[in-house]
Protein backbone atom coordinates (compact mmCIF):
# COMPACT_ATOMS: atom_id res chain seq x y z
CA UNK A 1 6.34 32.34 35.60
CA UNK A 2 3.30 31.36 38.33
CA UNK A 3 0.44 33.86 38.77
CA UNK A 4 0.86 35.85 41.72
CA UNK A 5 -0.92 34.85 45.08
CA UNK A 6 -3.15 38.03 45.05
CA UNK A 7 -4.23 36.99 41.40
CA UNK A 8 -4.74 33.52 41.65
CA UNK A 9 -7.14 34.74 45.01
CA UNK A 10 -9.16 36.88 42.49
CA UNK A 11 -9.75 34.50 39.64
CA UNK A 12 -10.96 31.97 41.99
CA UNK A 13 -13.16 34.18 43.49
CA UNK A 14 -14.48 35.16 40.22
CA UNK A 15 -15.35 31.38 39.24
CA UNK A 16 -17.34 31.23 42.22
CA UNK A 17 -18.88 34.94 41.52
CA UNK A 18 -20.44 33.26 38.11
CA UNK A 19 -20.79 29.38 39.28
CA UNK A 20 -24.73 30.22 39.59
CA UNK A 21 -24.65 31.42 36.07
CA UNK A 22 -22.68 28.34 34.90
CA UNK A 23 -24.99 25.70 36.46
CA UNK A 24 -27.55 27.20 34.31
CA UNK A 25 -25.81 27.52 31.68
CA UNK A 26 -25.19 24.21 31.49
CA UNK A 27 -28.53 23.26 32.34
CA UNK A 28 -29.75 24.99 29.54
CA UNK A 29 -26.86 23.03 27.04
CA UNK A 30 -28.26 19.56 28.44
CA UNK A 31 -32.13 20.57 27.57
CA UNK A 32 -31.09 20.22 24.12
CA UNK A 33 -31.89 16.60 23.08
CA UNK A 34 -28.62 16.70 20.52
CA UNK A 35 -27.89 12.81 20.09
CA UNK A 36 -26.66 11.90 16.47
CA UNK A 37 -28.11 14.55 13.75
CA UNK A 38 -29.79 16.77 16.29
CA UNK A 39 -27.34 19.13 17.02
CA UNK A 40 -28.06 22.13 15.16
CA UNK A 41 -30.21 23.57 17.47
CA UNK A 42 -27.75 23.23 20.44
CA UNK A 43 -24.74 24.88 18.07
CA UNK A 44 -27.02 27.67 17.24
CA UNK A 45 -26.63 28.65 20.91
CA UNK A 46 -23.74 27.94 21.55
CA UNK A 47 -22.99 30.50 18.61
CA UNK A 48 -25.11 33.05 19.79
CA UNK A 49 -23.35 32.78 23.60
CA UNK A 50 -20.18 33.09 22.06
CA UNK A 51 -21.11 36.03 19.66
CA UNK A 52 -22.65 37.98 22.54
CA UNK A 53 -19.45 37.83 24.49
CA UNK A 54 -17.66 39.56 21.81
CA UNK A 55 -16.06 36.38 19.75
CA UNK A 56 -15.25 36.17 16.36
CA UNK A 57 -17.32 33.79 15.50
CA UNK A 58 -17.31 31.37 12.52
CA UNK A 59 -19.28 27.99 11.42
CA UNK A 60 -17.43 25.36 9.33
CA UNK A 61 -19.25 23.07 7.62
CA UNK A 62 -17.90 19.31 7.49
CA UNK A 63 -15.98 18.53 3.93
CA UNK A 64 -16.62 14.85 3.78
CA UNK A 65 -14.38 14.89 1.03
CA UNK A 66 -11.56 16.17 3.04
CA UNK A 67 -11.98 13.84 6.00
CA UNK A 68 -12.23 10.71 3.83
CA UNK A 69 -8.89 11.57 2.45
CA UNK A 70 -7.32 12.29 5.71
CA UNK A 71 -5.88 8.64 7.18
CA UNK A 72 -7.39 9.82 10.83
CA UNK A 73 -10.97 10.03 8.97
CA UNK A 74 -14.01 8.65 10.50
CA UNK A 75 -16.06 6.43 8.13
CA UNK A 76 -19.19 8.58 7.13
CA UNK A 77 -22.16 7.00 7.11
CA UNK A 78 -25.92 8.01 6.32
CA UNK A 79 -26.70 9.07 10.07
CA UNK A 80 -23.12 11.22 10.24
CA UNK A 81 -24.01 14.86 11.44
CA UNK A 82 -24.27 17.55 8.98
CA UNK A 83 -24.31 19.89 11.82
CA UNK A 84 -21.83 22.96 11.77
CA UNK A 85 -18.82 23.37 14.21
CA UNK A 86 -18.76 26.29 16.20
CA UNK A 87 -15.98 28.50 16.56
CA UNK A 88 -15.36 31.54 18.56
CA UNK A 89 -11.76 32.98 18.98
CA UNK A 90 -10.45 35.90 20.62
CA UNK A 91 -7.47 37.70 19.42
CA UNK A 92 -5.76 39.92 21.99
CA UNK A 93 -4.65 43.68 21.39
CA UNK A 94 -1.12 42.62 21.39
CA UNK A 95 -0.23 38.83 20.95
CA UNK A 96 2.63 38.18 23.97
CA UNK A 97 1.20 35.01 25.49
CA UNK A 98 1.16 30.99 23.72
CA UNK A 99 -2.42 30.56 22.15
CA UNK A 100 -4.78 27.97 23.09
CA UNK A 101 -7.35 25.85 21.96
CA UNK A 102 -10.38 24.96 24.18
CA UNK A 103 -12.66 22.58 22.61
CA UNK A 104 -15.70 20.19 23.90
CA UNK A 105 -18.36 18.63 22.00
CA UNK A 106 -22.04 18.65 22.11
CA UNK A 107 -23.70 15.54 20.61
CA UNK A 108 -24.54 12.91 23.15
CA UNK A 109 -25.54 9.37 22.73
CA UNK A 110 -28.81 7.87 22.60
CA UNK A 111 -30.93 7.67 26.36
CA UNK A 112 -32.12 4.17 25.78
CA UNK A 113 -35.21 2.96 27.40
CA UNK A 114 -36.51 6.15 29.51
CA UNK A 115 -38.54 4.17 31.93
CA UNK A 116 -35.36 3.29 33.78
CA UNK A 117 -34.16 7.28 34.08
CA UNK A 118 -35.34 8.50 37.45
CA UNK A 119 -36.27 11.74 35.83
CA UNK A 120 -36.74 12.61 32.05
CA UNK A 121 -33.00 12.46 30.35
CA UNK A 122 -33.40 16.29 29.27
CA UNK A 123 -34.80 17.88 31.63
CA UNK A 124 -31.13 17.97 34.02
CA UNK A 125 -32.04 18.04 37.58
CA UNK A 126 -29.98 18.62 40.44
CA UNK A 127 -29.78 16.95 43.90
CA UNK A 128 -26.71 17.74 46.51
CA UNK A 129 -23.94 18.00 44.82
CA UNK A 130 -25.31 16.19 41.46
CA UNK A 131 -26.73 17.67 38.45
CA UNK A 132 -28.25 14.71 36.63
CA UNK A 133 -28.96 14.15 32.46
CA UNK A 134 -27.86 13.03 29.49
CA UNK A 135 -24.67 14.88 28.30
CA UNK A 136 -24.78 16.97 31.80
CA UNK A 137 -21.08 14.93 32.65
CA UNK A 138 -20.35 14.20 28.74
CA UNK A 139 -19.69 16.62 28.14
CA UNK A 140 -22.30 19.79 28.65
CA UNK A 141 -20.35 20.60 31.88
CA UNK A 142 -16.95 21.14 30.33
CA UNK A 143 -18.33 22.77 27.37
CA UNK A 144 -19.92 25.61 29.77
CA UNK A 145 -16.66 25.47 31.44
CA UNK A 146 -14.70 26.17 28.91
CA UNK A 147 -16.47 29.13 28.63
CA UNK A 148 -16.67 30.16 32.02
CA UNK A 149 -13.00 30.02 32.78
CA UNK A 150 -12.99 32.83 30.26
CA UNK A 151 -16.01 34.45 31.48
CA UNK A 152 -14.01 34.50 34.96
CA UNK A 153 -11.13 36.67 33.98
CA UNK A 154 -13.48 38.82 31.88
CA UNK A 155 -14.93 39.65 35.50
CA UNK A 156 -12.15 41.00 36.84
CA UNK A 157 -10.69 43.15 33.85
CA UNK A 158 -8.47 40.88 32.33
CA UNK A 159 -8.31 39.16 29.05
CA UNK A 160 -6.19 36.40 27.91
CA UNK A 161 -2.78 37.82 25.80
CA UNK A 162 -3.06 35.39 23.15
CA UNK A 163 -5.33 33.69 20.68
CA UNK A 164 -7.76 31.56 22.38
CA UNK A 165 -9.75 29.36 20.26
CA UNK A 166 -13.45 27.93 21.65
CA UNK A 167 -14.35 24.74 19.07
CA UNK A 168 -17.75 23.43 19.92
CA UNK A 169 -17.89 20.00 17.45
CA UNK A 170 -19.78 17.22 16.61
CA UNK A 171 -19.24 13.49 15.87
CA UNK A 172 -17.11 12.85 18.72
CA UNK A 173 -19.58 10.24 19.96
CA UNK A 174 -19.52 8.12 16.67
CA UNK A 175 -16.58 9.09 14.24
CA UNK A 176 -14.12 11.87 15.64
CA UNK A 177 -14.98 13.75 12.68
CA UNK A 178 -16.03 17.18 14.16
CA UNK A 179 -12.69 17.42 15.53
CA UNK A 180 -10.73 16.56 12.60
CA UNK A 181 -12.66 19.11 10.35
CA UNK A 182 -11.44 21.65 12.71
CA UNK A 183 -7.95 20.56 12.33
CA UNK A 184 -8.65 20.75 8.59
CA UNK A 185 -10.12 24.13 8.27
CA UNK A 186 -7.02 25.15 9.62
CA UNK A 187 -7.22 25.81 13.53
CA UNK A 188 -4.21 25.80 15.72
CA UNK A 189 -2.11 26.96 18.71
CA UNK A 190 0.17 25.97 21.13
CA UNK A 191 -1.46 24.02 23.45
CA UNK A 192 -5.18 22.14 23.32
CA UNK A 193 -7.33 21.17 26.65
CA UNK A 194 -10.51 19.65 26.56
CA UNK A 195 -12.11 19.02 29.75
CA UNK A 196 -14.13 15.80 29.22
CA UNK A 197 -14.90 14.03 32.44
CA UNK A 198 -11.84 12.51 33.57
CA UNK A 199 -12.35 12.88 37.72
CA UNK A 200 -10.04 16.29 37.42
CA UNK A 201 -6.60 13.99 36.33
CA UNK A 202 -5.03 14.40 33.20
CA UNK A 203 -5.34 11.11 30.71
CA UNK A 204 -1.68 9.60 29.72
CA UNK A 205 -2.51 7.68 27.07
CA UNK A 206 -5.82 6.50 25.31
CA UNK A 207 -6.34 4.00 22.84
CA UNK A 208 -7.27 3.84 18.95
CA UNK A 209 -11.25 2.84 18.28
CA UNK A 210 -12.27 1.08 15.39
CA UNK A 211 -16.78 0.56 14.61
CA UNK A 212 -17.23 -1.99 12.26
CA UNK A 213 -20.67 -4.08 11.09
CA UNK A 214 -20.43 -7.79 10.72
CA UNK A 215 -23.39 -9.32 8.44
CA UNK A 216 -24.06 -13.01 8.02
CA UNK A 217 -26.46 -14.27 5.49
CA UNK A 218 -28.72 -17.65 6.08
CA UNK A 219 -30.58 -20.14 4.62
CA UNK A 220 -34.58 -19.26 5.41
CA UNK A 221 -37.06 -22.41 6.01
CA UNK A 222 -40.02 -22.65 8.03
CA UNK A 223 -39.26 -23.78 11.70
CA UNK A 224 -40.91 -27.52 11.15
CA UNK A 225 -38.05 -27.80 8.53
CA UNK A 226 -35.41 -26.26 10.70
CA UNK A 227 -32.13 -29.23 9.98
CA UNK A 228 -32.66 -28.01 6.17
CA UNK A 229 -31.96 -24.16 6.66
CA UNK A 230 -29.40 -22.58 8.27
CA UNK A 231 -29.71 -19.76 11.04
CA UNK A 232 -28.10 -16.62 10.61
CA UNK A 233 -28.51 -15.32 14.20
CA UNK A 234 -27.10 -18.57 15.60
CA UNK A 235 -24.13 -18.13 13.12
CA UNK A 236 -23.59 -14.75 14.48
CA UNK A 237 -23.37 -15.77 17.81
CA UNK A 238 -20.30 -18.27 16.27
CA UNK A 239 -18.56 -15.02 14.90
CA UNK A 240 -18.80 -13.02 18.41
CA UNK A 241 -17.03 -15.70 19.66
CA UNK A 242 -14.14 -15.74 17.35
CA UNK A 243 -14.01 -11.88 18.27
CA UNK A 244 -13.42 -12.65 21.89
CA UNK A 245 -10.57 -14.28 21.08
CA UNK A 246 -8.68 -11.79 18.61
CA UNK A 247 -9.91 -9.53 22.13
CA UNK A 248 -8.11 -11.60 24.09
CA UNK A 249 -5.23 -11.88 22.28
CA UNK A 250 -4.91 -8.18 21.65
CA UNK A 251 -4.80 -8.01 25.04
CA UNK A 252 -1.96 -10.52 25.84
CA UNK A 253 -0.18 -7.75 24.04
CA UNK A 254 -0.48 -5.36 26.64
CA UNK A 255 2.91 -6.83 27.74
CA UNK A 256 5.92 -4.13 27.78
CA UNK A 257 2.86 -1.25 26.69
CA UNK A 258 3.36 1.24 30.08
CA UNK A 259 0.55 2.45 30.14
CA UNK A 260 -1.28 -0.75 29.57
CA UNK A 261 0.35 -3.42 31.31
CA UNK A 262 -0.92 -2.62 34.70
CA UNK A 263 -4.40 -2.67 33.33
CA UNK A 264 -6.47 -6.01 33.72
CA UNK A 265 -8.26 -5.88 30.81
CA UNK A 266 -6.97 -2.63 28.62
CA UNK A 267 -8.90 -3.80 25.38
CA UNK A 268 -12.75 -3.83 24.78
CA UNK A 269 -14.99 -5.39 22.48
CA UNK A 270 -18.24 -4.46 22.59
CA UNK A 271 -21.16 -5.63 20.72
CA UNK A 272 -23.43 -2.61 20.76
CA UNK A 273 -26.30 -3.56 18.30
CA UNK A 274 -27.47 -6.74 17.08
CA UNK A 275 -30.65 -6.84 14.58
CA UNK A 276 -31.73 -10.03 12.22
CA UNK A 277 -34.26 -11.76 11.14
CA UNK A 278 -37.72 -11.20 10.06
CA UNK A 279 -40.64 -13.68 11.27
CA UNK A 280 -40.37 -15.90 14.63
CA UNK A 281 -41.76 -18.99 12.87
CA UNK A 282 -39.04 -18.27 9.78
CA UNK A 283 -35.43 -19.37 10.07
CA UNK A 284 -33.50 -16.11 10.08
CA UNK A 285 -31.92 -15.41 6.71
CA UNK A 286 -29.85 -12.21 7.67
CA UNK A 287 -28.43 -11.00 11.04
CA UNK A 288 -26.02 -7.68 11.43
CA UNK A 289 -23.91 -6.85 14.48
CA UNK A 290 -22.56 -3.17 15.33
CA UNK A 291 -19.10 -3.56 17.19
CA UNK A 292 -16.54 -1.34 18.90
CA UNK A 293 -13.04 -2.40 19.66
CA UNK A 294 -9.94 -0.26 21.17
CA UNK A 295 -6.38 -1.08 20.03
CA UNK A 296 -3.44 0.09 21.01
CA UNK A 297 -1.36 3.46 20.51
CA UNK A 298 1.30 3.39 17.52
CA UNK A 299 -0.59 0.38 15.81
CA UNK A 300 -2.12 2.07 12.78
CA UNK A 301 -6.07 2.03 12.33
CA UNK A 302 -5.70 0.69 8.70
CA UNK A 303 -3.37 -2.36 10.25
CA UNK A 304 -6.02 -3.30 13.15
CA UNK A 305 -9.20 -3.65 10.44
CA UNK A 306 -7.37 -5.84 8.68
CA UNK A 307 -6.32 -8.43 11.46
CA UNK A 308 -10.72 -8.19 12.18
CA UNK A 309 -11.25 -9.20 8.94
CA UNK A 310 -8.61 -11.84 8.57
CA UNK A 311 -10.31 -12.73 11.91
CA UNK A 312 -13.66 -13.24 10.89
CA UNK A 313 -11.92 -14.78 7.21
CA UNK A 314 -10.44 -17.42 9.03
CA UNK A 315 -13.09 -18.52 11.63
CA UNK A 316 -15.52 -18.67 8.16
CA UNK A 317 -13.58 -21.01 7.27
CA UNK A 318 -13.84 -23.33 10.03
CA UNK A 319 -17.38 -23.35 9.72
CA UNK A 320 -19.24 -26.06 7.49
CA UNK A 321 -22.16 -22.66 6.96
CA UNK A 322 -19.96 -19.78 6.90
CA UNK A 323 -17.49 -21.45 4.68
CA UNK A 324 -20.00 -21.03 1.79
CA UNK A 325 -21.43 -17.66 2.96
CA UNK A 326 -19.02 -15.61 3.92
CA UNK A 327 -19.61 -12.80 6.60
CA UNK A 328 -19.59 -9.40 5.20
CA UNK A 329 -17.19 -6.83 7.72
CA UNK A 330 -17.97 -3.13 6.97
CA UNK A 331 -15.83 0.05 9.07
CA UNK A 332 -18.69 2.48 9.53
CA UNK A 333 -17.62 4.95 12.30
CA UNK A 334 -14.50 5.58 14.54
CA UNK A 335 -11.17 4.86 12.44
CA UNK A 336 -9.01 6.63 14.57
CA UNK A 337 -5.52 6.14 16.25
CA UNK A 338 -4.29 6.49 19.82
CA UNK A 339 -2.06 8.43 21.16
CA UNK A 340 0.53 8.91 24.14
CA UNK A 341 0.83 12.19 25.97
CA UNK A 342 4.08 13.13 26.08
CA UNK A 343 5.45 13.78 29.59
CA UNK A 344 7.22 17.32 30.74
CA UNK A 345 5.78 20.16 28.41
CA UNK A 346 5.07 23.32 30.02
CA UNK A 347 1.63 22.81 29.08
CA UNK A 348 1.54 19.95 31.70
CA UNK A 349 3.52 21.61 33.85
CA UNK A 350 1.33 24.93 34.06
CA UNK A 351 -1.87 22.67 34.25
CA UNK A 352 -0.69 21.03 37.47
CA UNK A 353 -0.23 24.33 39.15
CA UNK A 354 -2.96 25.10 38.14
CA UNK A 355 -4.31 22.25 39.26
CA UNK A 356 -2.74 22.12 42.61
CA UNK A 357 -4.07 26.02 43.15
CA UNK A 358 -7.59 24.71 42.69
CA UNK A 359 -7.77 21.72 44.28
CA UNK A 360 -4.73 21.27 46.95
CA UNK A 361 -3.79 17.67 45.76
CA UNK A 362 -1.32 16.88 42.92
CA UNK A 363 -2.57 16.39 39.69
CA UNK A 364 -2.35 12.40 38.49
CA UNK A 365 -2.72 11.17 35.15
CA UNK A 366 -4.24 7.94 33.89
CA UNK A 367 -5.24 5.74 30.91
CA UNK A 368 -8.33 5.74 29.12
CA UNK A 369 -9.36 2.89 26.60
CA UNK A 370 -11.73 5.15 24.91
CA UNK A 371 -11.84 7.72 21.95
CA UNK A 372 -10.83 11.34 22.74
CA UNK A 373 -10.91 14.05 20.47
CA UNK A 374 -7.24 14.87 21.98
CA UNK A 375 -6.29 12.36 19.31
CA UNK A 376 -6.21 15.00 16.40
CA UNK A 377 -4.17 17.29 18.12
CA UNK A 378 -1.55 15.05 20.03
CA UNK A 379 -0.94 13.01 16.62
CA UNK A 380 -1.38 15.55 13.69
CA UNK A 381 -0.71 18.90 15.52
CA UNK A 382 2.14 17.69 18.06
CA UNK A 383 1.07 19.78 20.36
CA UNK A 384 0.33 19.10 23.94
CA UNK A 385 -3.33 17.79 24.10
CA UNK A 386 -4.48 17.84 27.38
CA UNK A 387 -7.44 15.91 28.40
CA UNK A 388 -8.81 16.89 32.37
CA UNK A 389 -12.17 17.48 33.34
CA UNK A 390 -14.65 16.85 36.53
CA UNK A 391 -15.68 13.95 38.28
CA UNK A 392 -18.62 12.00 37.13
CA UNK A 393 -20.68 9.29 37.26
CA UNK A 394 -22.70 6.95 35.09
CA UNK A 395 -21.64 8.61 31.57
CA UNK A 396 -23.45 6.67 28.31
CA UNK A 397 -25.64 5.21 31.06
CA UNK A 398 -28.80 5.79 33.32
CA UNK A 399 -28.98 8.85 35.67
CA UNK A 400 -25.90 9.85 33.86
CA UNK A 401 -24.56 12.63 36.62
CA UNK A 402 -22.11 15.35 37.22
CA UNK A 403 -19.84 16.82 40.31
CA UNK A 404 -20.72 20.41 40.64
CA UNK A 405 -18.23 21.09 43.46
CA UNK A 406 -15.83 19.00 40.37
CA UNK A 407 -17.08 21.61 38.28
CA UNK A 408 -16.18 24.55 40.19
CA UNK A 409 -12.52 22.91 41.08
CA UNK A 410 -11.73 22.55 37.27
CA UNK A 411 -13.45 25.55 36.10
CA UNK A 412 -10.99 27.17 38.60
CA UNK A 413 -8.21 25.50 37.45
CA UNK A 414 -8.97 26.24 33.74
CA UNK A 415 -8.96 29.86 34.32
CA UNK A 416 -5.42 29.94 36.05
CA UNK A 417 -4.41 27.66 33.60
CA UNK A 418 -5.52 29.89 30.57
CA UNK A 419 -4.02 33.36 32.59
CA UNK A 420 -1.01 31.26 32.77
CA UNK A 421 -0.56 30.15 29.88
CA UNK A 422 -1.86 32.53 27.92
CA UNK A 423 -0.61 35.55 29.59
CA UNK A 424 -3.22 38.47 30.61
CA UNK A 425 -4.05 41.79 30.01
CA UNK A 426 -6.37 44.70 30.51
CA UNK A 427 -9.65 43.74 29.08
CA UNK A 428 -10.89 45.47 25.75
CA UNK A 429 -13.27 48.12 25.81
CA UNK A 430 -15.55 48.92 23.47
């Protein structure tokens, strides 16, 4: 049943009654500097803002054991996090609505070079509309709105009449592995909806990511001998190419995909680090590449490593160097599976009224060829995963930047979405 006019009225009103609270809020979450392995300090707030409010509050501690054996298990490397999740949940008096889990993530990727930041990465400034830093759109600003939406009912007496779970993770920049230790320890509920950035629509579909490490051996000489050794960096370059083309022909299969078919380029390869060699006068005897590539949903993770190392395999040996040295291929990060929203739940359907109440326009969806931590839920829960958050601009870049009128809209339609959803009630007194 849709939330009466009147009420609808109020909880707006009471977004906009804390927005000045939530803009520094989640000015505060982007000061912390919590790339990779930093993130404790940022969780240890997030705790304590959650505690205060009156949440039952728990830290779970990754189980690398646990994840490895899952098939949906990020591969954990050195640099993986050790940093606790953060849960808060709130249990109702009486338990008459569909629970919910709201979740976001805190770790952010690196700034690069901070010369070409217009101000310093974390210290988030805001111009117009725009609050600027790293994490501020990805995703500090639905992390404080997930809390917010809550804060706003709070405001006005009410409570949600069902479990709500708040799961502030880690890893969801480099393995998806916060989120699946979350699934692990046991959370769950009816519906999941995670606002990352997504320009307020709600993401369709969103493919699988694989990270893998390619390392090619050489043959070191001094330069004035250079026809007698044999570069590695130069041979790298020859494997890149023959990962364009498996790129290219993983996306000729777009064909008869919905979701992907329409897109001109649906699959990406990147090359994200590249690091060799070890004197400028020595031929290079060792060169390593870091990669990313998406694949599609329903093609398992396990079945796309193994085409990029048959791949590589084959192109080796094609090549009178690489035919006796044989590139090494290592998975060291994301090994996870896309997924496909399914359309018509009431979950959707209650999110576009939402939707529609905060914004006036209908709500569209979209595909994303990137990760989401919706993954864990949509495929191992089956539970609508909904993915909708604010507009943004420049996320995993320079002058990475936020929407704050976005924020207010979605924060706005989070909160009728959760006293939808969840139901409401008179809030608990101590």
């Amino acid at each position: 049943m849709a939330l009466a006019p009147a009420l609808s009225d109020r909880i707006a009103a009471s977004v906009e009654d804390g927005f000045a609270d939530q803009v520094a809020h989640t000015q505060a979450l982007v000061r912390f500097g919590s790339v990779r392995g930093m993130e404790l300090a940022v969780q240890d707030y997030v705790f304590h803002s959650l505690r205060d409010r009156g949440y039952a509050m728990e830290r779970v501690r990754m189980d690398h054991g646990a994840i490895a054996a899952h098939p949906g298990g990020g591969r954990i490397a050195p640099d993986h996090s050790d940093a606790p999740l953060v849960v808060g949940t709130h249990r109702p008096r009486r338990e008459t609505g569909r629970s919910l889990i709201l979740q976001a993530h805190v770790d952010v990727v690196p700034t690069g070079p901070l010369d070409l930041w217009t101000d310093p990465p974390f210290e988030p400034v805001i111009r117009g509309d725009w609050m600027y830093g790293r994490g501020a759109a990805d995703m500090k600003a639905g992390h404080a709105a997930n809390l917010f939406a809550l804060d706003a009912l709070a405001r006005i007496g009410l409570q949600p009449a069902a479990t709500v779970t708040i799961q502030s993770v880690v890893e969801e920049e480099s393995t998806g592995n916060g989120a699946l230790m979350a699934h692990l320890h046991g959370y769950r509920a009816d519906a999941v909806l995670i606002p990352e950035p997504e320009d307020e629509k709600l993401v369709r579909a969103n493919t699988g990511v694989l990270w893998f490490t390619i390392e090619v051996r050489g043959r070191p000489v001094h330069v004035r001998e250079m026809g007698a050794g044999a570069n590695a960096i130069d041979a790298t370059y020859r494997v890149i190419g023959a990962l364009r083309e498996l790129e290219e022909a993983w996306n000729e299969r777009k064909a008869g995909r919905r979701h992907f078919e329409g897109e001109a380029h649906p699959i990406n390869l990147n090359i994200g680090r590249i690091e060799g060699g070890d004197w400028a006068s020595s031929v290079p005897a060792w060169c390593r590449i870091a990669c990313r590539i998406a694949f599609y949903p329903g093609v398992e993770a396990a079945d796309a490593a193994r085409e990029i190392e048959a791949a590589v395999a084959d192109f080796a040996r094609t090549d009178p160097f690489l035919e006796k040295t044989p590139p090494i291929v290592a998975f060291d990060g994301f090994f996870s599976e896309g997924y496909e929203l399914e359309e018509g739940s009431e979950a959707e359907r209650v999110l576009a009224a939402s939707h529609r109440a905060a914004t006036g326009t209908d709500l569209q969806s979209f595909m994303s060829p990137s990760y989401l931590d919706t993954r864990v839920h949509a495929l191992y829960d089956r539970v609508p995963a909904l993915c909708y958050g604010p507009i943004s601009e420049n996320i995993h870049g320079f002058d990475e930047r936020v929407s704050l009128a976005s924020v207010k809209r979605i924060t706005t339609a989070m909160a009728l979405f959760v006293a939808e959803w969840c139901g409401t009630e008179p809030l608990a007194r101590d």
